[in-house]
C-alpha atoms as a PDB file:
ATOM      1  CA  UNK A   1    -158.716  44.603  36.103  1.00  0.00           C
ATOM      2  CA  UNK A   2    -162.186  44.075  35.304  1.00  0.00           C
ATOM      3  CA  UNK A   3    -164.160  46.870  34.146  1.00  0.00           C
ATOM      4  CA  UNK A   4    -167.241  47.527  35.915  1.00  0.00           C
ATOM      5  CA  UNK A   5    -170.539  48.960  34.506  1.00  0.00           C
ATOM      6  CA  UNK A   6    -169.711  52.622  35.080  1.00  0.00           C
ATOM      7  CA  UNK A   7    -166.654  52.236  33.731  1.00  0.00           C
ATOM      8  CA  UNK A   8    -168.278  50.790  30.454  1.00  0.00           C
ATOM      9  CA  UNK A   9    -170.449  53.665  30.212  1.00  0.00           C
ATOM     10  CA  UNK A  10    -167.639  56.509  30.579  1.00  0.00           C
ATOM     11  CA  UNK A  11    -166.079  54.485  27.917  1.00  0.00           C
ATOM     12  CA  UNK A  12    -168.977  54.574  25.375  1.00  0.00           C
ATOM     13  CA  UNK A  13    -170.151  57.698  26.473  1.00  0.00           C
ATOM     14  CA  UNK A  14    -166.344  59.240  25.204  1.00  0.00           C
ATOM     15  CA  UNK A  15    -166.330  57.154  22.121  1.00  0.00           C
ATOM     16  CA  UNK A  16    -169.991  58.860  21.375  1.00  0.00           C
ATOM     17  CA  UNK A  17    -168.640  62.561  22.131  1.00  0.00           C
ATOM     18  CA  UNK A  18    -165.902  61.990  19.657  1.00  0.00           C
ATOM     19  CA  UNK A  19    -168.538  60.762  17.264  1.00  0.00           C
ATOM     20  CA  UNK A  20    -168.694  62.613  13.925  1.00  0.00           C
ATOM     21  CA  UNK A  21    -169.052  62.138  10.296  1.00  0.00           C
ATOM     22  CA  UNK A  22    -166.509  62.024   7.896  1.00  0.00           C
ATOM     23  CA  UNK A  23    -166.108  63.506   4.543  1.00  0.00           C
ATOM     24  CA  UNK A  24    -163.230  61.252   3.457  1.00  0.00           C
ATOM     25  CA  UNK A  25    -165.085  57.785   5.372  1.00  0.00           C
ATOM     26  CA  UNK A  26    -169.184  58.319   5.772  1.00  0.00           C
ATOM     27  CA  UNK A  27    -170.295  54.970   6.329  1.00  0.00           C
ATOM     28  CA  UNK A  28    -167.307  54.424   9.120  1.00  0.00           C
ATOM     29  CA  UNK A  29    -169.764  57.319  11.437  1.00  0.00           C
ATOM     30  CA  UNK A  30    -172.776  54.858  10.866  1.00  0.00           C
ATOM     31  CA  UNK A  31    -170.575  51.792  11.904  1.00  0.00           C
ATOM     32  CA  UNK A  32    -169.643  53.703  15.060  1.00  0.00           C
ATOM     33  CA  UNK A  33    -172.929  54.157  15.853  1.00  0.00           C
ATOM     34  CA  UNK A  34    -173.815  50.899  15.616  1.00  0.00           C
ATOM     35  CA  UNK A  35    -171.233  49.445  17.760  1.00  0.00           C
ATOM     36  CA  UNK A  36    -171.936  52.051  19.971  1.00  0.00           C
ATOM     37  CA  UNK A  37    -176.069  51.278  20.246  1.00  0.00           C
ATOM     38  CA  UNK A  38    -174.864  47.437  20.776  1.00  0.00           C
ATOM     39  CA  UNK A  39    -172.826  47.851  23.432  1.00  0.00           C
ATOM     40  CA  UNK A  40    -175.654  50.196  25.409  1.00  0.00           C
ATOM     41  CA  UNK A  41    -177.976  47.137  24.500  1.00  0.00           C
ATOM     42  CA  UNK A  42    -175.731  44.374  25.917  1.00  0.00           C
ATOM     43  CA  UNK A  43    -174.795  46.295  28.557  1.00  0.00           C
ATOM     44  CA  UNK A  44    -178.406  46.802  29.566  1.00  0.00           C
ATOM     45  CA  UNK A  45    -179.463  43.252  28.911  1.00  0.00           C
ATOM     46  CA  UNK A  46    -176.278  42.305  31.209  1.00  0.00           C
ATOM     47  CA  UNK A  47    -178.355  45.046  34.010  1.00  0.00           C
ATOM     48  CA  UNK A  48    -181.731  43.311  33.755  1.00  0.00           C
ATOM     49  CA  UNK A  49    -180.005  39.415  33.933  1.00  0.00           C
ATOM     50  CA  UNK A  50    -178.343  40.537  36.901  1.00  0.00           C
ATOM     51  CA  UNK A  51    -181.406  42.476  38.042  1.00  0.00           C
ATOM     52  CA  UNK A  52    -183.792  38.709  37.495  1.00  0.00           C
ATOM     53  CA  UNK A  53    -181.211  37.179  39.621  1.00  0.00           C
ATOM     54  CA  UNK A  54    -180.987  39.333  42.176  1.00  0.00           C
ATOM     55  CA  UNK A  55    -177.869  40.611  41.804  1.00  0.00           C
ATOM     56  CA  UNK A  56    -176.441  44.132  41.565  1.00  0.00           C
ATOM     57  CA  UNK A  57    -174.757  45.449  38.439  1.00  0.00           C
END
Protein backbone atom coordinates (compact mmCIF):
# COMPACT_ATOMS: atom_id res chain seq x y z
CA UNK A 1 0.00 0.00 0.00
CA UNK A 2 1.31 3.27 -0.73
CA UNK A 3 1.61 5.67 1.95
CA UNK A 4 0.07 8.90 1.43
CA UNK A 5 1.24 12.34 2.75
CA UNK A 6 -0.68 12.23 6.02
CA UNK A 7 0.37 9.09 6.64
CA UNK A 8 4.11 10.27 6.26
CA UNK A 9 3.55 12.92 8.65
CA UNK A 10 1.90 10.71 11.56
CA UNK A 11 4.92 8.68 10.93
CA UNK A 12 7.56 11.43 11.49
CA UNK A 13 5.57 13.21 13.77
CA UNK A 14 5.78 9.69 16.24
CA UNK A 15 9.39 9.16 15.46
CA UNK A 16 9.88 13.03 16.73
CA UNK A 17 7.72 12.42 20.06
CA UNK A 18 9.92 9.52 20.87
CA UNK A 19 12.86 11.77 20.21
CA UNK A 20 15.33 12.11 23.11
CA UNK A 21 18.91 12.21 23.95
CA UNK A 22 20.90 9.58 25.12
CA UNK A 23 23.44 9.31 27.78
CA UNK A 24 24.94 6.02 26.56
CA UNK A 25 24.58 7.29 22.39
CA UNK A 26 24.47 11.43 22.09
CA UNK A 27 25.26 11.93 18.64
CA UNK A 28 22.53 9.02 17.58
CA UNK A 29 19.63 12.07 19.00
CA UNK A 30 21.36 14.55 16.49
CA UNK A 31 21.24 11.87 13.64
CA UNK A 32 17.53 11.45 14.38
CA UNK A 33 16.99 14.80 13.99
CA UNK A 34 18.46 15.06 10.95
CA UNK A 35 16.70 12.35 9.23
CA UNK A 36 13.80 13.62 10.70
CA UNK A 37 14.27 17.55 9.25
CA UNK A 38 15.00 15.68 5.72
CA UNK A 39 12.17 13.88 5.44
CA UNK A 40 9.81 17.18 6.43
CA UNK A 41 11.99 18.85 3.59
CA UNK A 42 11.41 16.20 0.89
CA UNK A 43 8.17 15.76 1.82
CA UNK A 44 7.45 19.44 1.36
CA UNK A 45 9.43 19.79 -1.82
CA UNK A 46 7.28 16.60 -3.04
CA UNK A 47 3.94 19.27 -1.88
CA UNK A 48 5.16 22.25 -3.90
CA UNK A 49 6.18 19.85 -7.27
CA UNK A 50 2.84 18.56 -7.07
CA UNK A 51 1.43 21.97 -6.19
CA UNK A 52 3.53 23.60 -9.81
CA UNK A 53 1.82 20.88 -11.59
CA UNK A 54 -1.34 21.17 -10.52
CA UNK A 55 -1.79 18.33 -8.73
CA UNK A 56 -2.97 17.56 -5.19
CA UNK A 57 -0.71 16.01 -2.57
Amino acid sequence: MKSTFTDRIHEIADRLAQLAPSHRDPERFHEEKSELVDALRRLAANDNIGAQNGRAS
